[in-house]
N, C-alpha and C. Protein backbone atom coordinates (compact mmCIF):
# COMPACT_ATOMS: atom_id res chain seq x y z
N UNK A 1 0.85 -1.18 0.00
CA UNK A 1 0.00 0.00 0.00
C UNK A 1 0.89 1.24 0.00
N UNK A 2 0.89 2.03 -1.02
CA UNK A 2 1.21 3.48 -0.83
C UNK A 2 1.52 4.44 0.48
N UNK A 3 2.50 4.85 0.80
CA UNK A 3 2.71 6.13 1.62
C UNK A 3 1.83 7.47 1.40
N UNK A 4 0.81 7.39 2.02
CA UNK A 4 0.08 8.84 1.78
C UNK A 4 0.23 10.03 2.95
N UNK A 5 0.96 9.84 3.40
CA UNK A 5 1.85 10.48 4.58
C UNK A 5 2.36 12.30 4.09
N UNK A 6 1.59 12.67 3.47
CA UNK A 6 2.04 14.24 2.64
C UNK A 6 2.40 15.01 3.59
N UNK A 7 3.60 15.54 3.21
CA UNK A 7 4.71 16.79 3.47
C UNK A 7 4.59 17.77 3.31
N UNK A 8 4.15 19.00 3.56
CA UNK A 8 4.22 20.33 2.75
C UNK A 8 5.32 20.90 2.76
N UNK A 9 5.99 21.33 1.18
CA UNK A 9 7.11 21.60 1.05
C UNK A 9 6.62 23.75 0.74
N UNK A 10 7.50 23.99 1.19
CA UNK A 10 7.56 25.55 1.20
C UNK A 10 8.63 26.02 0.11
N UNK A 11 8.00 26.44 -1.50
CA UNK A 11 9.62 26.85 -2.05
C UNK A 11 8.93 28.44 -2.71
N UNK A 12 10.15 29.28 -2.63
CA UNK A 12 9.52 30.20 -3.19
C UNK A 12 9.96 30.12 -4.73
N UNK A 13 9.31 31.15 -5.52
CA UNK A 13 8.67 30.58 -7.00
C UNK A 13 9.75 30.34 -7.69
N UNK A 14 10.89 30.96 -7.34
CA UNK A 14 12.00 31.01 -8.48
C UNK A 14 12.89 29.74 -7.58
N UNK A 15 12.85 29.04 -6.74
CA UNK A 15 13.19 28.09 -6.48
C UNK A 15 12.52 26.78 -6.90
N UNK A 16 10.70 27.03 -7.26
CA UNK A 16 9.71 26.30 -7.48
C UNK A 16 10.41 26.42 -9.18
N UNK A 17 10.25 27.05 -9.47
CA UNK A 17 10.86 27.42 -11.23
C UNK A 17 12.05 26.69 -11.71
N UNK A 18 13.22 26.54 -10.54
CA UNK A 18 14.57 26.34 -10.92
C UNK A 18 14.20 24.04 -10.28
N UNK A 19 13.55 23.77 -9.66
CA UNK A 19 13.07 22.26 -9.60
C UNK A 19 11.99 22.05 -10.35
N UNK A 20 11.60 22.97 -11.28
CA UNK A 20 10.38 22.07 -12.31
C UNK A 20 11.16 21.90 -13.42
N UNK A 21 12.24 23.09 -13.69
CA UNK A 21 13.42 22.38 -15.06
C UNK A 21 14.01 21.95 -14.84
N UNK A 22 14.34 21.24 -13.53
CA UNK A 22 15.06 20.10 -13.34
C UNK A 22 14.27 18.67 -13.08
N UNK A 23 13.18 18.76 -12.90
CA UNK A 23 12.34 17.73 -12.91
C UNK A 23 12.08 17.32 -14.36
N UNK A 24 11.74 18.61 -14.96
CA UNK A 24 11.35 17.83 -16.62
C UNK A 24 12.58 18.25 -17.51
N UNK A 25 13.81 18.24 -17.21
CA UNK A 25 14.98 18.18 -17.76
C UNK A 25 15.31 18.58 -18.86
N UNK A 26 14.36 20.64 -18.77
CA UNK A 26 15.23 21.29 -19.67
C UNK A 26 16.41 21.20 -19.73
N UNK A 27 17.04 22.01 -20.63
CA UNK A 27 18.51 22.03 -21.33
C UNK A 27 19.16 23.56 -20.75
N UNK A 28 20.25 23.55 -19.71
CA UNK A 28 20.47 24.81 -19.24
C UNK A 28 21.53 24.48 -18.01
N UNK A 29 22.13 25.40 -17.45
CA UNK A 29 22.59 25.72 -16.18
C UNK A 29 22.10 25.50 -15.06
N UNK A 30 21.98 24.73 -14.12
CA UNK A 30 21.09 24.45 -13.00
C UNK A 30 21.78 25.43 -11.98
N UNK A 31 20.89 26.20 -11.59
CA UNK A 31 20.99 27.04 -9.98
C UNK A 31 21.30 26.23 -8.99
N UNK A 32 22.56 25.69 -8.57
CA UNK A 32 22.80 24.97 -7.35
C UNK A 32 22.40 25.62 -6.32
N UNK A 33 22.03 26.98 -6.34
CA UNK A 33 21.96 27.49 -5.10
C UNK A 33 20.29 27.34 -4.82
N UNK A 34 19.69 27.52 -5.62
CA UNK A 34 18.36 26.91 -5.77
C UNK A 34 17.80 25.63 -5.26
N UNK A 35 18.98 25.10 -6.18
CA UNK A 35 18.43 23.26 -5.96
C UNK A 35 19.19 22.88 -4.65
N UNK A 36 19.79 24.08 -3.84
CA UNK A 36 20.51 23.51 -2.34
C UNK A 36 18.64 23.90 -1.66
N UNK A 37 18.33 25.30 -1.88
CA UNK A 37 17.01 25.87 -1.38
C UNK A 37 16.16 24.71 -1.29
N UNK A 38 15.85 23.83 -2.35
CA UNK A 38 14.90 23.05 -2.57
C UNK A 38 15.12 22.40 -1.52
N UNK A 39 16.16 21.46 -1.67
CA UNK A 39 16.26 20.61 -1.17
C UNK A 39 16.32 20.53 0.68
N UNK A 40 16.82 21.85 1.10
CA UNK A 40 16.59 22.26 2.44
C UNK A 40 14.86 22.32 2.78
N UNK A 41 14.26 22.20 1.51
CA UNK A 41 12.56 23.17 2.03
C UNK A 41 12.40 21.65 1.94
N UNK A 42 12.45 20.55 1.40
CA UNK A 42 11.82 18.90 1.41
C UNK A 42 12.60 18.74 2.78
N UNK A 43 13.87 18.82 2.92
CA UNK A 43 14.08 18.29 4.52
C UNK A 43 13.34 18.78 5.50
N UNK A 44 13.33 19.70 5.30
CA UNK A 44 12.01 20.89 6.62
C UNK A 44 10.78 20.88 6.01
N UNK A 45 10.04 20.31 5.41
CA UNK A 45 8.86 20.12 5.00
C UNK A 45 8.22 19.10 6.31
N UNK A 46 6.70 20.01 6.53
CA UNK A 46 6.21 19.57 8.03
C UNK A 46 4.73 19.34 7.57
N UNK A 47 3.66 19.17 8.94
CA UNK A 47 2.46 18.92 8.44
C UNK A 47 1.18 20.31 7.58
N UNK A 48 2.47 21.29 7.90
CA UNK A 48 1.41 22.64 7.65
C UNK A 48 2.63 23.51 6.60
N UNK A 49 2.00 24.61 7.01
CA UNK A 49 2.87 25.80 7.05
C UNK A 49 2.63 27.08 7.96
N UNK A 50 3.64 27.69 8.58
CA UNK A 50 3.59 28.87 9.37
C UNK A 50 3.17 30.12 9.00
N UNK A 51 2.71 30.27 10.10
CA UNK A 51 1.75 31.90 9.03
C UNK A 51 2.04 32.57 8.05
N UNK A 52 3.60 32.98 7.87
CA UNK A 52 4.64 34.01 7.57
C UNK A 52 4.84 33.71 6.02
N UNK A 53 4.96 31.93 5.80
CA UNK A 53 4.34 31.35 4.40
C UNK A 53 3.42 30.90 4.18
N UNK A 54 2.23 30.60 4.91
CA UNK A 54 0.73 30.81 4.13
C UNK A 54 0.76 31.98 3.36
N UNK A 55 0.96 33.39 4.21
CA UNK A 55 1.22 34.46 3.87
C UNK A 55 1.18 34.56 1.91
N UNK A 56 2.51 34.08 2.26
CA UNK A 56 3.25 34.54 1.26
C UNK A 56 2.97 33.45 -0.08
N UNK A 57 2.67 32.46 0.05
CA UNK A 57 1.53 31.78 -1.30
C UNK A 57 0.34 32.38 -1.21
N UNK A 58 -0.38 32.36 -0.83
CA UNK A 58 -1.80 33.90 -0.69
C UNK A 58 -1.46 34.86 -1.50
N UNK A 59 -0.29 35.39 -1.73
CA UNK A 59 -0.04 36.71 -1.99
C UNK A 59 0.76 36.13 -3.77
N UNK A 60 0.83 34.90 -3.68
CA UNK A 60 1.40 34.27 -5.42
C UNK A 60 2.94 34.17 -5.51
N UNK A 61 3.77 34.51 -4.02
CA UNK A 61 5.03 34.91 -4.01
C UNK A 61 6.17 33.51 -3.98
N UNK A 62 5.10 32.77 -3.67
CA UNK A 62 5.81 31.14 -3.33
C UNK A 62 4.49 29.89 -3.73
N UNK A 63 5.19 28.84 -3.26
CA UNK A 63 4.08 27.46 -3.37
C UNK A 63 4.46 26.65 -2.68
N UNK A 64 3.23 25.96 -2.04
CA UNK A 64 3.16 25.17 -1.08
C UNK A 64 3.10 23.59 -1.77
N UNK A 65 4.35 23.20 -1.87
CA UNK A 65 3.79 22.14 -2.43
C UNK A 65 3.79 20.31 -1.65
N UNK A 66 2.66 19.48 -1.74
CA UNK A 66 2.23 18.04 -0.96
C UNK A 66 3.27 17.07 -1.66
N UNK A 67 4.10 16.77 -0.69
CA UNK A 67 4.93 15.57 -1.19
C UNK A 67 4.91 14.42 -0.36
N UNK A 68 4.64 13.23 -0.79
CA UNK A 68 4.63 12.32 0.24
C UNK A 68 6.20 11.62 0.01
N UNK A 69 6.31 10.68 1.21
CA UNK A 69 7.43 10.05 1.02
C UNK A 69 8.20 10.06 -0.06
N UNK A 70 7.62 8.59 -0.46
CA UNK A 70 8.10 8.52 -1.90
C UNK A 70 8.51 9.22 -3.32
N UNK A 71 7.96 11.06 -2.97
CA UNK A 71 7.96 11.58 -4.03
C UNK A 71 9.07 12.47 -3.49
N UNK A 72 9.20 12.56 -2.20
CA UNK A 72 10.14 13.72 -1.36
C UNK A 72 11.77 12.37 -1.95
N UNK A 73 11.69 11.36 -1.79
CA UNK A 73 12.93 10.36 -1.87
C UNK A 73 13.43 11.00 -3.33
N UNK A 74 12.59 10.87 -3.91
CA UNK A 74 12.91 10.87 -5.92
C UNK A 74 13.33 11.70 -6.36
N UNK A 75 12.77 12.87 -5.38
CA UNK A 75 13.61 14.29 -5.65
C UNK A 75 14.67 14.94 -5.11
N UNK A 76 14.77 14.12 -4.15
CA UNK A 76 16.02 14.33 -3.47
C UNK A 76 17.16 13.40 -4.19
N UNK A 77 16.75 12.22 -4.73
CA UNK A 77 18.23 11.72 -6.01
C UNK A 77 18.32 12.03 -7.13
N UNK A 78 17.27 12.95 -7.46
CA UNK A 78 17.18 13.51 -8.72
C UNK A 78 18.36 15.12 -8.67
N UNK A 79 17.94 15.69 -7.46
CA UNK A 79 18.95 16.86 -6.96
C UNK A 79 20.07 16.70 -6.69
N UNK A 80 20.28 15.41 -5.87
CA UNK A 80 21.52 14.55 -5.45
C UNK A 80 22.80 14.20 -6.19
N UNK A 81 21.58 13.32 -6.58
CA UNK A 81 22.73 12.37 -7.93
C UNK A 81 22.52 12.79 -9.70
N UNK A 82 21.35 13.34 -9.98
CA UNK A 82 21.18 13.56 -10.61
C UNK A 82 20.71 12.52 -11.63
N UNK A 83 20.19 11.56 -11.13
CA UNK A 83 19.45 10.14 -11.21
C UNK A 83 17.87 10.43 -10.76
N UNK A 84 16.99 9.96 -12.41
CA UNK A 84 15.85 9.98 -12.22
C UNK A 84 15.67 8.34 -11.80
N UNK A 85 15.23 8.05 -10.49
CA UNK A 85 15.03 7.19 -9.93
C UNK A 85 13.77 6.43 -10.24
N UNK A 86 12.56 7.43 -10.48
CA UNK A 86 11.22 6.95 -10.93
C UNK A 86 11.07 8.42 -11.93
N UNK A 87 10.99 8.32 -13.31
CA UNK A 87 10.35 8.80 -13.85
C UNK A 87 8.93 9.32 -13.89
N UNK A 88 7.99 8.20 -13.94
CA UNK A 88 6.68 8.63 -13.69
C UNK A 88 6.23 9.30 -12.37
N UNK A 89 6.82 9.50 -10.98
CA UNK A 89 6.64 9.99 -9.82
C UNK A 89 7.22 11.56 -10.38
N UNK A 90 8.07 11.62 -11.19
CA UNK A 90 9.03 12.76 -11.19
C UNK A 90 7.57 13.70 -12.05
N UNK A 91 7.71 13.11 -13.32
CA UNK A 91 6.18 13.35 -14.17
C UNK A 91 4.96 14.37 -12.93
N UNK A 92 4.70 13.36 -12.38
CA UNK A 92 3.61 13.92 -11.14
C UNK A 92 3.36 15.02 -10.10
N UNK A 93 5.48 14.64 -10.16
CA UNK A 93 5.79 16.22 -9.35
C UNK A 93 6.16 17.13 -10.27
N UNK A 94 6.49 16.93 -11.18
CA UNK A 94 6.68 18.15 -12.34
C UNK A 94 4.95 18.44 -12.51
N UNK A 95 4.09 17.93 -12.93
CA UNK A 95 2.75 18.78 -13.19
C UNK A 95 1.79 19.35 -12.03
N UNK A 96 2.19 18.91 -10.88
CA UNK A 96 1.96 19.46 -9.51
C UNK A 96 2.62 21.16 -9.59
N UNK A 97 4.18 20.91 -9.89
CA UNK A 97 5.22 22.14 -9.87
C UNK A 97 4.31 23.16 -10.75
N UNK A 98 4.16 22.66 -11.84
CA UNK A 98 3.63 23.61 -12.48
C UNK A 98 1.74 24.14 -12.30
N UNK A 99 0.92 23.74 -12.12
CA UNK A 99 -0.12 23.64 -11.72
C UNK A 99 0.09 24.70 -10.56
N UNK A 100 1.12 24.81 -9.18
CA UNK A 100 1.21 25.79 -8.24
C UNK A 100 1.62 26.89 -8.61
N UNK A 101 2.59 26.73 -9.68
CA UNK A 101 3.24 28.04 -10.28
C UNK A 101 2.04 28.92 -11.15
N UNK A 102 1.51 28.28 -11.56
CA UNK A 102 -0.08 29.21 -12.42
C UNK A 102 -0.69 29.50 -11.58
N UNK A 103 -1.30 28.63 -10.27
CA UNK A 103 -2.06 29.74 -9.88
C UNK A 103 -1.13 30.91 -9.16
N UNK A 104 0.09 30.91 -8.45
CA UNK A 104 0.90 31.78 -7.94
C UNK A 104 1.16 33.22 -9.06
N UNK A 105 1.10 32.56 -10.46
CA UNK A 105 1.18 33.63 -11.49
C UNK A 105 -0.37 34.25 -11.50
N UNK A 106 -1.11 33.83 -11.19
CA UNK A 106 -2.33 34.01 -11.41
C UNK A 106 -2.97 35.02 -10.07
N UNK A 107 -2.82 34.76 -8.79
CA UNK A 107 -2.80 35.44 -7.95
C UNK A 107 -1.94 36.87 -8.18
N UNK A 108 -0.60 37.02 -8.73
CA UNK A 108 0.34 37.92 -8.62
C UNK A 108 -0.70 38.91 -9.47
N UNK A 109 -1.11 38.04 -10.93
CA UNK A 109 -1.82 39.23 -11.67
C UNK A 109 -2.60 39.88 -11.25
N UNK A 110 -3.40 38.97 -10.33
CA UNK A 110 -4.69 40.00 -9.66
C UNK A 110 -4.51 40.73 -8.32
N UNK A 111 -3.34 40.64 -8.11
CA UNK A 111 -3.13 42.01 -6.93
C UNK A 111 -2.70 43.16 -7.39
N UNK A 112 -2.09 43.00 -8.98
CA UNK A 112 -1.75 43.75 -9.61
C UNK A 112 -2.67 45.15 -9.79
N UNK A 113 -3.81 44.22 -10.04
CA UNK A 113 -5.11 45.09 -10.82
C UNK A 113 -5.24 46.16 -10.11
């Protein structure tokens, strides 16, 4: 049976930005300093989030994103080693990644207004 044990990971967008092209393995320079960010926000990923980042996904500035076990492991050897361990899990968290990033773009526009 599946680990449904979900994590909330806290990344802000341009860290959320710099692990979705590494999840779906554009062609480019990877932000180590980014993919260190990431990878600190999956180790400290807890059952919530603290006011200070609710906040700040509310406002489109970051994303909260649900990782369970198994998907927190894949991305951490994907950052690691640079070994896609499970493809199709990676798939899942790449259209999750992006799915948070629209509405975060989507919120930004309308505070704009």
């Amino acid at each position: 049976m599946p680990d449904t044990d979900q994590r909330v990971v806290f990344l802000e967008r341009d860290t959320a930005e710099e692990l979705l092209d590494l999840v779906d393995d554009r062609p480019g320079d990877a932000d180590e300093d980014l993919l260190d960010a990431a990878l600190d926000a999956i180790e400290a990923a807890g059952d919530g989030l603290p006011g200070e980042a609710q906040q700040a996904v509310a406002r489109g500035e970051a994303v909260a994103l649900g990782l369970d076990p198994t998907e927190a492991a894949t991305v951490r050897t994907l950052i690691l080693e640079n070994h896609e361990a499970d493809p199709g899990v990676l798939r899942s968290v790449g259209a999750s990644i992006k799915s948070k990033l629209k509405a975060a773009a989507k919120k930004t526009r309308r505070k704009k207004r």
